[in-house]
Protein backbone atom coordinates (compact mmCIF):
# COMPACT_ATOMS: atom_id res chain seq x y z
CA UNK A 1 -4.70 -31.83 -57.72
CA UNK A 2 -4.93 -29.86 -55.20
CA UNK A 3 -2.22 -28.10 -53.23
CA UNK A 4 -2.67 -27.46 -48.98
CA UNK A 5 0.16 -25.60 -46.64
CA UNK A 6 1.08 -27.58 -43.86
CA UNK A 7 2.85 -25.80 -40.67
CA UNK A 8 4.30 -27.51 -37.72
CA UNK A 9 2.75 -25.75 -35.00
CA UNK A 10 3.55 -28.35 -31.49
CA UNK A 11 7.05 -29.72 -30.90
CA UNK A 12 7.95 -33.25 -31.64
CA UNK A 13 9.65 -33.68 -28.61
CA UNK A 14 8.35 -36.56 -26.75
CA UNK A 15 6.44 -38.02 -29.43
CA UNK A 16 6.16 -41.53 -30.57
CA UNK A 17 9.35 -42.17 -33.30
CA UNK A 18 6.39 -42.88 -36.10
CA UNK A 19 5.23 -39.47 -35.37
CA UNK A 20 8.60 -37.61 -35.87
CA UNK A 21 9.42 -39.76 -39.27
CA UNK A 22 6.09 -38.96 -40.51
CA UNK A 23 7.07 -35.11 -39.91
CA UNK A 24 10.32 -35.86 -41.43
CA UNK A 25 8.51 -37.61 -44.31
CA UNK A 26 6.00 -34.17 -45.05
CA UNK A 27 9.33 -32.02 -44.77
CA UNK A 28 8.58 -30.39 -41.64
CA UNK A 29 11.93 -30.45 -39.52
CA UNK A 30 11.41 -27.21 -36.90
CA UNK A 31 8.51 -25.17 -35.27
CA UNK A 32 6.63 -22.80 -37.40
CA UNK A 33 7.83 -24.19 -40.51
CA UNK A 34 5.96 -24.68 -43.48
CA UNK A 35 5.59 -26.91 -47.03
CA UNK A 36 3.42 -27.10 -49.92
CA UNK A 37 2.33 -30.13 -50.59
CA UNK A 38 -0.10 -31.86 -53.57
CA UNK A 39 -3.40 -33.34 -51.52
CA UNK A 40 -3.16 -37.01 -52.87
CA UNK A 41 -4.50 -40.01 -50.24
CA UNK A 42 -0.85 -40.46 -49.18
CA UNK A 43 -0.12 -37.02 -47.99
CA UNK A 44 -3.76 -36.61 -46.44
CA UNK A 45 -3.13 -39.95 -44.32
CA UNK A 46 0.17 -39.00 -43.08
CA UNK A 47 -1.84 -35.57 -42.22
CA UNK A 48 -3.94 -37.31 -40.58
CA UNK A 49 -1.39 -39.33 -38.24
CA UNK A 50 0.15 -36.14 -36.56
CA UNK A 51 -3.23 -33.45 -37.07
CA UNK A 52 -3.00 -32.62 -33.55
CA UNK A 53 1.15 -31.31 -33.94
CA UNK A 54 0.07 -29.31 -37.63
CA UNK A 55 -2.41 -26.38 -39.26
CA UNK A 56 -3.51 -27.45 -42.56
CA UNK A 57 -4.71 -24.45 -44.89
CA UNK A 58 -6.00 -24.86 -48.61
CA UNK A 59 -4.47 -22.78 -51.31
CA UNK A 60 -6.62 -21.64 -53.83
């Protein structure tokens, strides 16, 4: 599979609670910080839920 960096780049302040438990859920608790995560249809769709609060960058 393939393997993406996600980084929490907006605050989750004032965000629906779905929003912040899908954060929670990817491993991204505070600003700037980062995981690497496998690109399965799971992990894409909770990507896709909160795109517009993370940067998504593929590893090579």
């Amino acid at each position: 599979m393939k393997k993406i960096k996600v980084t929490l780049v907006k605050s989750a302040i004032d965000r629906p609670e779905r929003q912040k438990l899908t954060l929670k859920a990817l491993g991204l608790n505070k600003l700037n910080s980062s995981k690497e995560v496998e690109a399965t249809d799971q992990i894409l769709g909770m990507i896709r839920k909160v795109d517009h609060l993370v940067k998504v960058e593929e590893l090579a």
